[in-house]
PDB file of N, CA and C in Angstrom:
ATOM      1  N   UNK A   1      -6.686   4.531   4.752  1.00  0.00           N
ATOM      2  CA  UNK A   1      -7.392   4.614   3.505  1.00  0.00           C
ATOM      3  C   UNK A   1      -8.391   5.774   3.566  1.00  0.00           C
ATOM      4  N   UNK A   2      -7.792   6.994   3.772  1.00  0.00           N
ATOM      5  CA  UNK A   2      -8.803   8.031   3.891  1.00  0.00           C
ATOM      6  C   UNK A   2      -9.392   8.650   2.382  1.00  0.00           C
ATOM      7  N   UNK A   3      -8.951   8.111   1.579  1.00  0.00           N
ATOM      8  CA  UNK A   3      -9.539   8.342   0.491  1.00  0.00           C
ATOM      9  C   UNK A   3     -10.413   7.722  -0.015  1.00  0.00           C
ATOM     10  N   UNK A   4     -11.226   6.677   0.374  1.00  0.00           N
ATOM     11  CA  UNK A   4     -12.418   5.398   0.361  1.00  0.00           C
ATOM     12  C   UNK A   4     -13.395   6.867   0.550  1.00  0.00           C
ATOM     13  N   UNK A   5     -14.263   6.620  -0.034  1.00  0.00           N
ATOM     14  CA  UNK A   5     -15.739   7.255   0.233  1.00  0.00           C
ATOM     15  C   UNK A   5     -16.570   6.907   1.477  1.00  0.00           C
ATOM     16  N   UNK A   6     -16.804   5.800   2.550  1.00  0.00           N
ATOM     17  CA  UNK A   6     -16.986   5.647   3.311  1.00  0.00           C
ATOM     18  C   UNK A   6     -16.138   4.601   4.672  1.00  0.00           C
ATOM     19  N   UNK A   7     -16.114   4.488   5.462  1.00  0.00           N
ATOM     20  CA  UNK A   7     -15.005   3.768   6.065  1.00  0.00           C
ATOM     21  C   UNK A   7     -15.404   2.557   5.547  1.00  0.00           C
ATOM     22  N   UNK A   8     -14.569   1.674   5.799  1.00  0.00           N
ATOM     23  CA  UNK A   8     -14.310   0.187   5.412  1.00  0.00           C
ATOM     24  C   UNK A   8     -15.563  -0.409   7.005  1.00  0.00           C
ATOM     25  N   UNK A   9     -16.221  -1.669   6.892  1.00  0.00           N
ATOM     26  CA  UNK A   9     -17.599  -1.551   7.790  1.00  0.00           C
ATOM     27  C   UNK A   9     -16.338  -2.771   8.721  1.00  0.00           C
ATOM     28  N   UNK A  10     -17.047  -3.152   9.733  1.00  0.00           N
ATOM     29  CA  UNK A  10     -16.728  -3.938  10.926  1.00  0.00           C
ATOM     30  C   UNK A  10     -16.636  -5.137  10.504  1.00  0.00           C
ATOM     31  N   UNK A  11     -15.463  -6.338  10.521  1.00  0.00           N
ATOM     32  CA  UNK A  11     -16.108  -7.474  10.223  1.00  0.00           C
ATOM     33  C   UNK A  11     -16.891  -8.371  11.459  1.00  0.00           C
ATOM     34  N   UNK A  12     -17.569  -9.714  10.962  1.00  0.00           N
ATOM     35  CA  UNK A  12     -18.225 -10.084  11.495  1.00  0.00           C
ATOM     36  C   UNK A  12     -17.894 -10.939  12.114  1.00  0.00           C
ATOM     37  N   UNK A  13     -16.994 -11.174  12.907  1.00  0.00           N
ATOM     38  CA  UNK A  13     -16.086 -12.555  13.386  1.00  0.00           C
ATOM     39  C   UNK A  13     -16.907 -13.815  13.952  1.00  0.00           C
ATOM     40  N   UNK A  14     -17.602 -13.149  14.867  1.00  0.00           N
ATOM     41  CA  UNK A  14     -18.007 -13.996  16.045  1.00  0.00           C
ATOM     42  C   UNK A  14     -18.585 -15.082  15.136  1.00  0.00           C
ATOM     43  N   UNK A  15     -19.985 -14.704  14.425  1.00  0.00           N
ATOM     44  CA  UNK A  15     -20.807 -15.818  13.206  1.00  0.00           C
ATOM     45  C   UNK A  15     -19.571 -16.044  12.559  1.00  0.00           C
ATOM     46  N   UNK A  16     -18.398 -15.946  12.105  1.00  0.00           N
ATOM     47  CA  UNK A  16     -17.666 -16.728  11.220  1.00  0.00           C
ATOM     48  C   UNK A  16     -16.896 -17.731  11.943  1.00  0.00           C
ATOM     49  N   UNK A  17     -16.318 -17.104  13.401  1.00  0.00           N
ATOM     50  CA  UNK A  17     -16.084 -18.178  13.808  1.00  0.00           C
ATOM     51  C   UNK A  17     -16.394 -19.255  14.599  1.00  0.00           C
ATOM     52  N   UNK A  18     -18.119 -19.086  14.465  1.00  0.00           N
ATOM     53  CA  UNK A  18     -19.137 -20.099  15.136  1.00  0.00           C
ATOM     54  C   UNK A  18     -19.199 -21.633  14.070  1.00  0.00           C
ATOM     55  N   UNK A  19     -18.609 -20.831  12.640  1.00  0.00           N
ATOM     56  CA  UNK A  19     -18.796 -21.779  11.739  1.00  0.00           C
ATOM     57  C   UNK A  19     -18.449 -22.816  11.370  1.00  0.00           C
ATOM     58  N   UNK A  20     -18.165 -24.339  11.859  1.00  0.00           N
ATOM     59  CA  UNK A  20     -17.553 -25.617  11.869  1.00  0.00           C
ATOM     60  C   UNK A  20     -16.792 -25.734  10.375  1.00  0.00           C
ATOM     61  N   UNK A  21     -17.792 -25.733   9.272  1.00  0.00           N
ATOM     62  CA  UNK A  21     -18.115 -25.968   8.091  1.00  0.00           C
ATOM     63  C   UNK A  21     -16.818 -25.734   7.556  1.00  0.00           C
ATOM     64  N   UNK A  22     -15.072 -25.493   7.375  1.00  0.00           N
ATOM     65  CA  UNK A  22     -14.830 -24.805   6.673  1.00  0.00           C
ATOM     66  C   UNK A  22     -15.401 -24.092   5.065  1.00  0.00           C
ATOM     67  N   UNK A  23     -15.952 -25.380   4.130  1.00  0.00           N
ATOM     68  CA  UNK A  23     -16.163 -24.276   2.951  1.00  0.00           C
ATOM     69  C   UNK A  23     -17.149 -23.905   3.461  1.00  0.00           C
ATOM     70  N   UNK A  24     -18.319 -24.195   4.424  1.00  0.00           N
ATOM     71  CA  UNK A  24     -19.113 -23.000   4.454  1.00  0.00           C
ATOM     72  C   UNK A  24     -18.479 -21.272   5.110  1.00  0.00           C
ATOM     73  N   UNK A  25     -17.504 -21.634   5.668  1.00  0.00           N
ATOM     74  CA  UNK A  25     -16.863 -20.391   6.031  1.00  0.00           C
ATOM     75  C   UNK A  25     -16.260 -20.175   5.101  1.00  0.00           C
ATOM     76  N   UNK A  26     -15.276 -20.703   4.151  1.00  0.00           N
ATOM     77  CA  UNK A  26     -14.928 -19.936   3.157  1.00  0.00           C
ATOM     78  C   UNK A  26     -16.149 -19.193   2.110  1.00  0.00           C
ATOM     79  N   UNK A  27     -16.781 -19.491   1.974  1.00  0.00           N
ATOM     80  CA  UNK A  27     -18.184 -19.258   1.278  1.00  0.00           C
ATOM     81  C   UNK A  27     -18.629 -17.842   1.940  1.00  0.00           C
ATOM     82  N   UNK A  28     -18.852 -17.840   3.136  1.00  0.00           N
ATOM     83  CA  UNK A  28     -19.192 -16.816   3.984  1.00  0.00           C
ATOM     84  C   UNK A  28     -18.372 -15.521   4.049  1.00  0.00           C
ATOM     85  N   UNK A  29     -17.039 -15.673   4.258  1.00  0.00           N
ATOM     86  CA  UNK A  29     -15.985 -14.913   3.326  1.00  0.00           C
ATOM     87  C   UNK A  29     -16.001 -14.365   2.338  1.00  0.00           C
ATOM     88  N   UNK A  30     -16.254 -14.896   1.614  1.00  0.00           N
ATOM     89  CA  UNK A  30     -16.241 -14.653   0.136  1.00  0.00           C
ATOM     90  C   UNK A  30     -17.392 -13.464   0.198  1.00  0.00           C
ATOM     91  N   UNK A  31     -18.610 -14.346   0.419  1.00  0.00           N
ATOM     92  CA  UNK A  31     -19.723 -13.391   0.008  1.00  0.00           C
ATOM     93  C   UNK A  31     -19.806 -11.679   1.418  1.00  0.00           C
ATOM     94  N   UNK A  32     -19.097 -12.079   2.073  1.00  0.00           N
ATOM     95  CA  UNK A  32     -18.834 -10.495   2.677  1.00  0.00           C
ATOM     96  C   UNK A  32     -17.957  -9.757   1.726  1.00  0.00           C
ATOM     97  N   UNK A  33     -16.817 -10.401   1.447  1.00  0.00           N
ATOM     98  CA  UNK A  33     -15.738  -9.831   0.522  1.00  0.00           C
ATOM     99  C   UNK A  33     -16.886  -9.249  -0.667  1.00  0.00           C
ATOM    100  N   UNK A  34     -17.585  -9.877  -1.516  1.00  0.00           N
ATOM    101  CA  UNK A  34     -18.349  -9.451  -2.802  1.00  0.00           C
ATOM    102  C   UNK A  34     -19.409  -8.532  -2.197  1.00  0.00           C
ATOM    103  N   UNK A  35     -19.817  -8.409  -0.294  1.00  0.00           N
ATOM    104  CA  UNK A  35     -20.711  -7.476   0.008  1.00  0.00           C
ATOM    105  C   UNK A  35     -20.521  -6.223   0.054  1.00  0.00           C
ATOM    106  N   UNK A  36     -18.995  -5.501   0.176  1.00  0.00           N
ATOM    107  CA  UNK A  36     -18.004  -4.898   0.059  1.00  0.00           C
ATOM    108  C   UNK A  36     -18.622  -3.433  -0.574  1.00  0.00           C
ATOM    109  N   UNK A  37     -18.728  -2.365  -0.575  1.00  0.00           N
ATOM    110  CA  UNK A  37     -18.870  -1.167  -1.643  1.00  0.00           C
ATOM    111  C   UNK A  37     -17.675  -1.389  -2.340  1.00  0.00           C
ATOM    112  N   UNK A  38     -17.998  -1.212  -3.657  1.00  0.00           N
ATOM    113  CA  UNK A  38     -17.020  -1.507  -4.957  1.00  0.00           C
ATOM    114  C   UNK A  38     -15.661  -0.549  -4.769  1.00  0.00           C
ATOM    115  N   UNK A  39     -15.400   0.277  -3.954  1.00  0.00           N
ATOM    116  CA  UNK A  39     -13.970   1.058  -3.423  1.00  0.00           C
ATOM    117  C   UNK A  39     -13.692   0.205  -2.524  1.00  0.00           C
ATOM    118  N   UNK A  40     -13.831  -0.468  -1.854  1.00  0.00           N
ATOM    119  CA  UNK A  40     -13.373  -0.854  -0.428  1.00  0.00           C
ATOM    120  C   UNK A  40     -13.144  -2.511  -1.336  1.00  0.00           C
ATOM    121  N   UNK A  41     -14.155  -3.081  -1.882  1.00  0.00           N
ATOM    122  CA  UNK A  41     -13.620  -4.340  -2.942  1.00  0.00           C
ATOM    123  C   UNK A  41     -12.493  -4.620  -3.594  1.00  0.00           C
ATOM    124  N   UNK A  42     -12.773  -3.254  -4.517  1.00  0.00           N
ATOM    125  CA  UNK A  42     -11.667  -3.299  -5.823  1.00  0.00           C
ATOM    126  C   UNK A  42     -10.163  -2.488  -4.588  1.00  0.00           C
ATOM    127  N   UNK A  43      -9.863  -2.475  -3.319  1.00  0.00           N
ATOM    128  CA  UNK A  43      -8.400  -1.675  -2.715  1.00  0.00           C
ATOM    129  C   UNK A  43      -8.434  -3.300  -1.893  1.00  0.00           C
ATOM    130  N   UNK A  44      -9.482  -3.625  -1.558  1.00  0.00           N
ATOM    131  CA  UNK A  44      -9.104  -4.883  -0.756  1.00  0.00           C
ATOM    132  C   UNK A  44      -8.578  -6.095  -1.502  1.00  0.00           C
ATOM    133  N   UNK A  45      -8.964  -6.194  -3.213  1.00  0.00           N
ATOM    134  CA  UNK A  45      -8.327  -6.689  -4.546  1.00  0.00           C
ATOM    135  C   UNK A  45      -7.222  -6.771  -4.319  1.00  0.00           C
ATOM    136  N   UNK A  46      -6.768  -5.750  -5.155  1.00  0.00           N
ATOM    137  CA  UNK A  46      -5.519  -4.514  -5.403  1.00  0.00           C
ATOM    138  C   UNK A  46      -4.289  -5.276  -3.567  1.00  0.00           C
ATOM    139  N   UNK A  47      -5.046  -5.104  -2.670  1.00  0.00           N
ATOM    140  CA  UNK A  47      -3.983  -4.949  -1.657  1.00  0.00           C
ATOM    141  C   UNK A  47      -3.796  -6.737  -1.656  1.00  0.00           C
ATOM    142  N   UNK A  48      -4.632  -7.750  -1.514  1.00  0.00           N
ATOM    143  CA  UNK A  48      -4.452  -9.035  -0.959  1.00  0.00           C
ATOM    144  C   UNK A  48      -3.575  -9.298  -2.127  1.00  0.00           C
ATOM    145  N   UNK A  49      -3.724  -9.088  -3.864  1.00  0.00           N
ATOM    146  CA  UNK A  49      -3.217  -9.756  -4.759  1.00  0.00           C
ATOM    147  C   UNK A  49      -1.451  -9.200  -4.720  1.00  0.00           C
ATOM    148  N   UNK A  50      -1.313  -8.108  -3.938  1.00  0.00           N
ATOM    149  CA  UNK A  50       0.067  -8.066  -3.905  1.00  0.00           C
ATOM    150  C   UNK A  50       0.382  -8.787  -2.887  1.00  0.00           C
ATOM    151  N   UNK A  51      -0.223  -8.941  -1.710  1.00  0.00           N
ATOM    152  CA  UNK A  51       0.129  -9.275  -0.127  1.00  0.00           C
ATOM    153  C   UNK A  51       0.567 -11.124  -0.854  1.00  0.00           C
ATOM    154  N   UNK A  52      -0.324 -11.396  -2.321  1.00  0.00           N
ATOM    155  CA  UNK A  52      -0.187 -12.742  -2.515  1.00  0.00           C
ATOM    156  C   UNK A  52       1.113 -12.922  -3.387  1.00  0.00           C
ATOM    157  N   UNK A  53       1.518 -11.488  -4.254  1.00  0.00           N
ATOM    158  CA  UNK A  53       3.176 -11.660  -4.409  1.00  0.00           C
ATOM    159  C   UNK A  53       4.012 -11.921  -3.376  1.00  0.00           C
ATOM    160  N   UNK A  54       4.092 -11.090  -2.587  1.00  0.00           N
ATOM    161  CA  UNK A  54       5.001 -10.748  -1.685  1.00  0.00           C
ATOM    162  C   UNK A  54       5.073 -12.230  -1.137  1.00  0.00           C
ATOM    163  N   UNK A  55       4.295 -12.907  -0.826  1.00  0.00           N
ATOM    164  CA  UNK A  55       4.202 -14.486  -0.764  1.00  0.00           C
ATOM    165  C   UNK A  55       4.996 -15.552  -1.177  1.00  0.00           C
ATOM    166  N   UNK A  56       5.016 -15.067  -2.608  1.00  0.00           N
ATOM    167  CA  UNK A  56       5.494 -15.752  -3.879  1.00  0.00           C
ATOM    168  C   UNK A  56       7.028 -16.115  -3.052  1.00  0.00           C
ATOM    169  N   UNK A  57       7.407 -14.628  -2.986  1.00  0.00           N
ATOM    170  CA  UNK A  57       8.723 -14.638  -2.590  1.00  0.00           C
ATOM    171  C   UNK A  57       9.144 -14.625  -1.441  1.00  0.00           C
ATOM    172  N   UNK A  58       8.860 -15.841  -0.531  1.00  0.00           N
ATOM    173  CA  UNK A  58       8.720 -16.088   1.212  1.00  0.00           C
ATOM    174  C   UNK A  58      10.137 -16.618   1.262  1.00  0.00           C
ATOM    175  N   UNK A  59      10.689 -17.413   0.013  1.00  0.00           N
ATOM    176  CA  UNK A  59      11.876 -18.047   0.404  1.00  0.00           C
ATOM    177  C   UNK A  59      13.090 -16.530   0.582  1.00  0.00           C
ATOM    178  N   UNK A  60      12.866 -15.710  -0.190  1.00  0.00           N
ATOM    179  CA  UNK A  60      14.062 -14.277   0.436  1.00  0.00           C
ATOM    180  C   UNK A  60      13.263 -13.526   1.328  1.00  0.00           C
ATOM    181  N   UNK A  61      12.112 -12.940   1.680  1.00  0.00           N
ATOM    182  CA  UNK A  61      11.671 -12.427   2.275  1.00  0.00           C
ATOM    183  C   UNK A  61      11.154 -12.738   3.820  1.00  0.00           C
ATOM    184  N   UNK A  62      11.144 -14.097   3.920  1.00  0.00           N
ATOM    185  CA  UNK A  62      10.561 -15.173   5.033  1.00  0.00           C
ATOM    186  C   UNK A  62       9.237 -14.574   5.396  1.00  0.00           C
ATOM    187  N   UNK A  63       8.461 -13.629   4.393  1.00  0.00           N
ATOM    188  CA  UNK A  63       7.025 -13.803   4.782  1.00  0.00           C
ATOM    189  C   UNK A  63       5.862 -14.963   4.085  1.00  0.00           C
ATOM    190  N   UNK A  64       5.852 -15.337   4.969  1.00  0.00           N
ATOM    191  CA  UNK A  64       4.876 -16.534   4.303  1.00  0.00           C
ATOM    192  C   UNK A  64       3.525 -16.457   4.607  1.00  0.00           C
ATOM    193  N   UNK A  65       2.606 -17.504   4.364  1.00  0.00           N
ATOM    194  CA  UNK A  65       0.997 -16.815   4.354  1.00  0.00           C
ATOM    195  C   UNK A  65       0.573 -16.490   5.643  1.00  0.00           C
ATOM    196  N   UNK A  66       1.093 -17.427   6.899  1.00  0.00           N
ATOM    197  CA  UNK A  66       0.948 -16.895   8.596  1.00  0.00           C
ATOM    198  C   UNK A  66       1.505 -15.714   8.865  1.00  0.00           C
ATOM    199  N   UNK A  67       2.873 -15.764   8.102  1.00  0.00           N
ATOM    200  CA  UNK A  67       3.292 -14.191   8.529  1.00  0.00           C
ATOM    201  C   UNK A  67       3.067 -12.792   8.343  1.00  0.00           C
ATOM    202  N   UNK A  68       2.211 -12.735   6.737  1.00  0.00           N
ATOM    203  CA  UNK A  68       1.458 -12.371   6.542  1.00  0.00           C
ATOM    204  C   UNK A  68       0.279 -12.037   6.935  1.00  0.00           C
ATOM    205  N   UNK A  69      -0.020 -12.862   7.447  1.00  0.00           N
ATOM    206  CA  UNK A  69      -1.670 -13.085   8.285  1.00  0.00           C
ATOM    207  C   UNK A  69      -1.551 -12.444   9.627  1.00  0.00           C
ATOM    208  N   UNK A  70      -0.561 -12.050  10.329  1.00  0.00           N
ATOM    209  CA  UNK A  70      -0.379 -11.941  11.602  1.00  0.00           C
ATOM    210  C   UNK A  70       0.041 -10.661  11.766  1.00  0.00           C
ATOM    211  N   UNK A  71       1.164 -10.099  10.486  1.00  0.00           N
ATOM    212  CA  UNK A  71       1.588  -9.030  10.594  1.00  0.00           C
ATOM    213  C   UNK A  71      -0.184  -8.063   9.791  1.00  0.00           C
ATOM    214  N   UNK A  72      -0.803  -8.449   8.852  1.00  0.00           N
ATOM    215  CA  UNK A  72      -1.780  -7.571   8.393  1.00  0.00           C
ATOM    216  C   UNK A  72      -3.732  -7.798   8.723  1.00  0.00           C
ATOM    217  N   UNK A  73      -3.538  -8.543   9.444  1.00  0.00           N
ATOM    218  CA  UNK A  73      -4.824  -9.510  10.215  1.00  0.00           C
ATOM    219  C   UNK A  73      -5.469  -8.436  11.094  1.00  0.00           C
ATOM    220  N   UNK A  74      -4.614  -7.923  11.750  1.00  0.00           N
ATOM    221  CA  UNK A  74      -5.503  -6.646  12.553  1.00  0.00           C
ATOM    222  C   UNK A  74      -5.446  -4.949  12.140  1.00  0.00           C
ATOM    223  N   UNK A  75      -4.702  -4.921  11.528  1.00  0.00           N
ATOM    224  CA  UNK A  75      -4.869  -3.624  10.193  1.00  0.00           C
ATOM    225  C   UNK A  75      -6.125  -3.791   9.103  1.00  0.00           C
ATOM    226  N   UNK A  76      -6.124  -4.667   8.843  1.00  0.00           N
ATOM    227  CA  UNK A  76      -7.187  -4.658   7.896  1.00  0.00           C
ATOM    228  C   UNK A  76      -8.392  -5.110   8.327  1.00  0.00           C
ATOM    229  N   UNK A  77      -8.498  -6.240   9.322  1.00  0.00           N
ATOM    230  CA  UNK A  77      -9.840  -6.245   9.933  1.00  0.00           C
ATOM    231  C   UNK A  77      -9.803  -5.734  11.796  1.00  0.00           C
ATOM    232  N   UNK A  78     -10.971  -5.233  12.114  1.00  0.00           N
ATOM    233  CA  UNK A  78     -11.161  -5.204  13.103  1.00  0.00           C
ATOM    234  C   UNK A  78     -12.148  -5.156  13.770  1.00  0.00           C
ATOM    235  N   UNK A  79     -12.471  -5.948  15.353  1.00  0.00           N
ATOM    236  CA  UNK A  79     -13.350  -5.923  15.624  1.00  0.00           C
ATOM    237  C   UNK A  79     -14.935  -4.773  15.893  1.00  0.00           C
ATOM    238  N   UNK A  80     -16.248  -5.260  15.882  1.00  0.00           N
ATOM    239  CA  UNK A  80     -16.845  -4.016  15.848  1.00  0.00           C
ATOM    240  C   UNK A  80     -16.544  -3.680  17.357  1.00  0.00           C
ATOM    241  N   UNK A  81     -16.472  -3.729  18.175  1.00  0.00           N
ATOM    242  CA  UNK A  81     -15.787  -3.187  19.700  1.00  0.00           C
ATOM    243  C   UNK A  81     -14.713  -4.007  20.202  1.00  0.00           C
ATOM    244  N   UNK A  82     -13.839  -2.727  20.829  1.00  0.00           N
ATOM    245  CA  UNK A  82     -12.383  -3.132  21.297  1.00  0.00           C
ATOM    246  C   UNK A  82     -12.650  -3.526  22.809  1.00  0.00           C
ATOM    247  N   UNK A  83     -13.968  -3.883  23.221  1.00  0.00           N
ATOM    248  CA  UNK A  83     -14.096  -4.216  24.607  1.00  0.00           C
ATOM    249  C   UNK A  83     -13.898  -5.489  24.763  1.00  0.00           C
ATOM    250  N   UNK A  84     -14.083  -6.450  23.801  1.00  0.00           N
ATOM    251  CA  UNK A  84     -14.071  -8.239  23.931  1.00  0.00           C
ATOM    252  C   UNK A  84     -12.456  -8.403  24.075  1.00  0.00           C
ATOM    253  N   UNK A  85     -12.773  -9.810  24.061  1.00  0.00           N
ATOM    254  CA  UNK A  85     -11.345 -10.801  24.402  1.00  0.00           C
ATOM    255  C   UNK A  85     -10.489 -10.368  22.835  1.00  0.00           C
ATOM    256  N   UNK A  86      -9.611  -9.611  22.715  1.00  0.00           N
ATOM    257  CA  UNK A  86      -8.881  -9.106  21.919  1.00  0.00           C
ATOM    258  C   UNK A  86      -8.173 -10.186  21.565  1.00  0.00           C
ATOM    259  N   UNK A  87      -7.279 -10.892  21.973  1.00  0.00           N
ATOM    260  CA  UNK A  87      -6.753 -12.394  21.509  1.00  0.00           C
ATOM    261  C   UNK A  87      -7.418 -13.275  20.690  1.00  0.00           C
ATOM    262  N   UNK A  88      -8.732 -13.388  21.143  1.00  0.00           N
ATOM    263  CA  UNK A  88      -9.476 -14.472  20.715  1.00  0.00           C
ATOM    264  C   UNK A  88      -9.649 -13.664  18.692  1.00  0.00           C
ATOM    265  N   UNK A  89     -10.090 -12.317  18.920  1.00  0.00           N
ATOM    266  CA  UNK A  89     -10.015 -11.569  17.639  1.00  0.00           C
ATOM    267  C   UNK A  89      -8.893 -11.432  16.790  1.00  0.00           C
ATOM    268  N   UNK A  90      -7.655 -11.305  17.538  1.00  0.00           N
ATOM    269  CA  UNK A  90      -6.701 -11.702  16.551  1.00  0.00           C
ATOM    270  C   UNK A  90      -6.535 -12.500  16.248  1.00  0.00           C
ATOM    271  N   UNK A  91      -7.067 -14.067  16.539  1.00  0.00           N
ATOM    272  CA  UNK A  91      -6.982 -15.351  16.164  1.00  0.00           C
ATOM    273  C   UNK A  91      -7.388 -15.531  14.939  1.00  0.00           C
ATOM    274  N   UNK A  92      -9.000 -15.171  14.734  1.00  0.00           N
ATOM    275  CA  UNK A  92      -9.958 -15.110  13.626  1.00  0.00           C
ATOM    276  C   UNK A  92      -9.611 -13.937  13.017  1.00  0.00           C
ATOM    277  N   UNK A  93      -9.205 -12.722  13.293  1.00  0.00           N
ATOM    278  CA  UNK A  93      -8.761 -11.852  11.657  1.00  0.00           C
ATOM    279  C   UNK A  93      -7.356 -12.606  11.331  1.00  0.00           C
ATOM    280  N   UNK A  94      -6.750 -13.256  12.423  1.00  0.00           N
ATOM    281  CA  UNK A  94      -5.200 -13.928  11.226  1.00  0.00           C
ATOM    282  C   UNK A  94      -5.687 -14.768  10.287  1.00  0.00           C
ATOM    283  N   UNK A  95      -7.113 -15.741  10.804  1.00  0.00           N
ATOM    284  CA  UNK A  95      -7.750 -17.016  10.363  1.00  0.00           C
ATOM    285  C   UNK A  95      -7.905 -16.036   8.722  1.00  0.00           C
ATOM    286  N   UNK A  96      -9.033 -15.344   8.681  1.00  0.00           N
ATOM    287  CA  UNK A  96      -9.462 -14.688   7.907  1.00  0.00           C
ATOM    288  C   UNK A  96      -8.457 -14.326   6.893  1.00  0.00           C
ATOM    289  N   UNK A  97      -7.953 -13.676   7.194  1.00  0.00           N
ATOM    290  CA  UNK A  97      -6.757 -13.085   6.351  1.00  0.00           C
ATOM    291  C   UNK A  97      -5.716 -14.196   5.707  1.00  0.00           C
ATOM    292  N   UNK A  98      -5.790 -15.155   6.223  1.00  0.00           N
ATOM    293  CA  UNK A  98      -4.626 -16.524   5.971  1.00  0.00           C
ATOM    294  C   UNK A  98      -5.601 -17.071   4.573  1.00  0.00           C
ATOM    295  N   UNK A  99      -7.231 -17.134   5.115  1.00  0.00           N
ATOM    296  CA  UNK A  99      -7.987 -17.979   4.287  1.00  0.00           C
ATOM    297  C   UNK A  99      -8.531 -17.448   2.903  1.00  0.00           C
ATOM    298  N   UNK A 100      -8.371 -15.374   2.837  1.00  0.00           N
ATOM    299  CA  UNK A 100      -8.007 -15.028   1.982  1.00  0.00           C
ATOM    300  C   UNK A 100      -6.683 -15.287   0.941  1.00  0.00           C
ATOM    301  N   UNK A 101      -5.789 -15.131   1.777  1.00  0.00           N
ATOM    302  CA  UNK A 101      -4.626 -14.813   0.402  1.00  0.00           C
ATOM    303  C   UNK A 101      -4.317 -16.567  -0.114  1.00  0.00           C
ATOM    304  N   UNK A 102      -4.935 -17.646   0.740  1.00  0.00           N
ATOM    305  CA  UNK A 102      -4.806 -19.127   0.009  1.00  0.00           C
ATOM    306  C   UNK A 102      -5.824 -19.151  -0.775  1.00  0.00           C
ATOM    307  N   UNK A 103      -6.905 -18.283  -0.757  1.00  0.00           N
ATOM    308  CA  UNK A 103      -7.887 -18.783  -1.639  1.00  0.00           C
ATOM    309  C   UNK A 103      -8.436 -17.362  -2.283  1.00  0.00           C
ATOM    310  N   UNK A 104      -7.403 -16.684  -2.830  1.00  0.00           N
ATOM    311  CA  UNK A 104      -7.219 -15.458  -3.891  1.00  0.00           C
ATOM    312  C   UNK A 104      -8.146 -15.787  -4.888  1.00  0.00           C
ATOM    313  N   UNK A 105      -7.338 -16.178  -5.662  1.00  0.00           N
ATOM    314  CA  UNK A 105      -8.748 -17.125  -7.068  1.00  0.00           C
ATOM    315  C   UNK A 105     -10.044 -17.112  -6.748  1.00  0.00           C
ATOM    316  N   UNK A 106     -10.605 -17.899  -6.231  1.00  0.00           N
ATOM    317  CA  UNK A 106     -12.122 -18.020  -5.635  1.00  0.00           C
ATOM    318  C   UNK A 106     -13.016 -16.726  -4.557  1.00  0.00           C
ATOM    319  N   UNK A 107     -11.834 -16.327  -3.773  1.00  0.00           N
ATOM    320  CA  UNK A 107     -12.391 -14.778  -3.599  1.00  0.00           C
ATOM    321  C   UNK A 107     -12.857 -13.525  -4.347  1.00  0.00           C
ATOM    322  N   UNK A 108     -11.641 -13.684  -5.308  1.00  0.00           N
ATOM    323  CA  UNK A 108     -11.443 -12.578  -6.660  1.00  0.00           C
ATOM    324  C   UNK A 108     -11.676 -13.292  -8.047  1.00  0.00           C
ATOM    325  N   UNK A 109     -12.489 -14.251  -8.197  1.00  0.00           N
ATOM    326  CA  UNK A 109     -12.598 -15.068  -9.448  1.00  0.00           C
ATOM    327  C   UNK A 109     -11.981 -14.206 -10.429  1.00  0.00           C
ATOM    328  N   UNK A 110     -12.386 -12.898 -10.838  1.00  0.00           N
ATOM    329  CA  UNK A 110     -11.794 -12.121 -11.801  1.00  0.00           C
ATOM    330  C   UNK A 110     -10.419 -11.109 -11.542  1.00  0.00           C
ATOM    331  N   UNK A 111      -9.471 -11.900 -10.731  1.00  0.00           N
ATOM    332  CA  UNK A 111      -8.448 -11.129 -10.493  1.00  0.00           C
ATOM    333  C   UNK A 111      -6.974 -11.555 -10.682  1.00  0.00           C
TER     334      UNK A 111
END
C-alpha cells in the first residue's frame, strides 16, 4: 500500500491478547480500527468488506473465515518487532482478523 500517506502503524497485540473479556476485546478492536488515519480506515473498509464476499462464497472457493484469517492475518497486521515468539503473533493477528470479518457490521457500522 505505498500509496497511503503514511505507513499503516503497528498493531497492539500483546494488551489485546491479555484481554479475557471477549466484547471487551471486540470493543478494543473496533476502537483501534476507528483510531486508524481515515486512508488506512476507509482501504482497511474497502479490503475486509470484500475479504467478507469472498467468504460469502466459501462453498466454491473453500475460503472460509479461518482461511481467510490465516492466509491474510500476517499481511495485514504485524507485530511492532519481529524479535518475539512469532507463532504466538500469528495466533492473535489470525484471532484479529477472524474477529474482524465476523463482526464487519459493528466494526464498519456505516459499511
Amino acid at each position: 500500500m505505498l500509496w497511503l500517506p503514511e505507513p499503516a502503524p503497528h498493531c497492539a497485540f500483546p494488551p489485546l491478547a491479555e484481554i479475557q473479556d471477549l466484547a471487551m476485546r471486540g470493543r478494543c478492536i473496533r476502537d483501534l480500527v476507528l483510531s486508524l488515519p481515515p486512508a488506512h480506515h476507509d482501504t482497511m473498509k474497502v479490503l475486509f468488506r470484500h475479504l467478507c464476499r469472498v467468504i460469502e462464497h466459501k462453498e466454491e472457493n473453500r475460503m472460509s473465515v479461518q482461511s481467510v484469517a490465516i492466509v491474510f492475518g500476517p499481511t495485514l497486521l504485524r507485530p511492532a518487532s519481529e524479535e518475539s515468539n512469532m507463532a504466538m503473533h500469528m495466533v492473535f493477528q489470525n484471532q484479529v482478523v477472524e474477529h474482524i470479518l465476523n463482526h464487519y457490521g459493528y466494526i464498519f457500522p456505516d459499511g
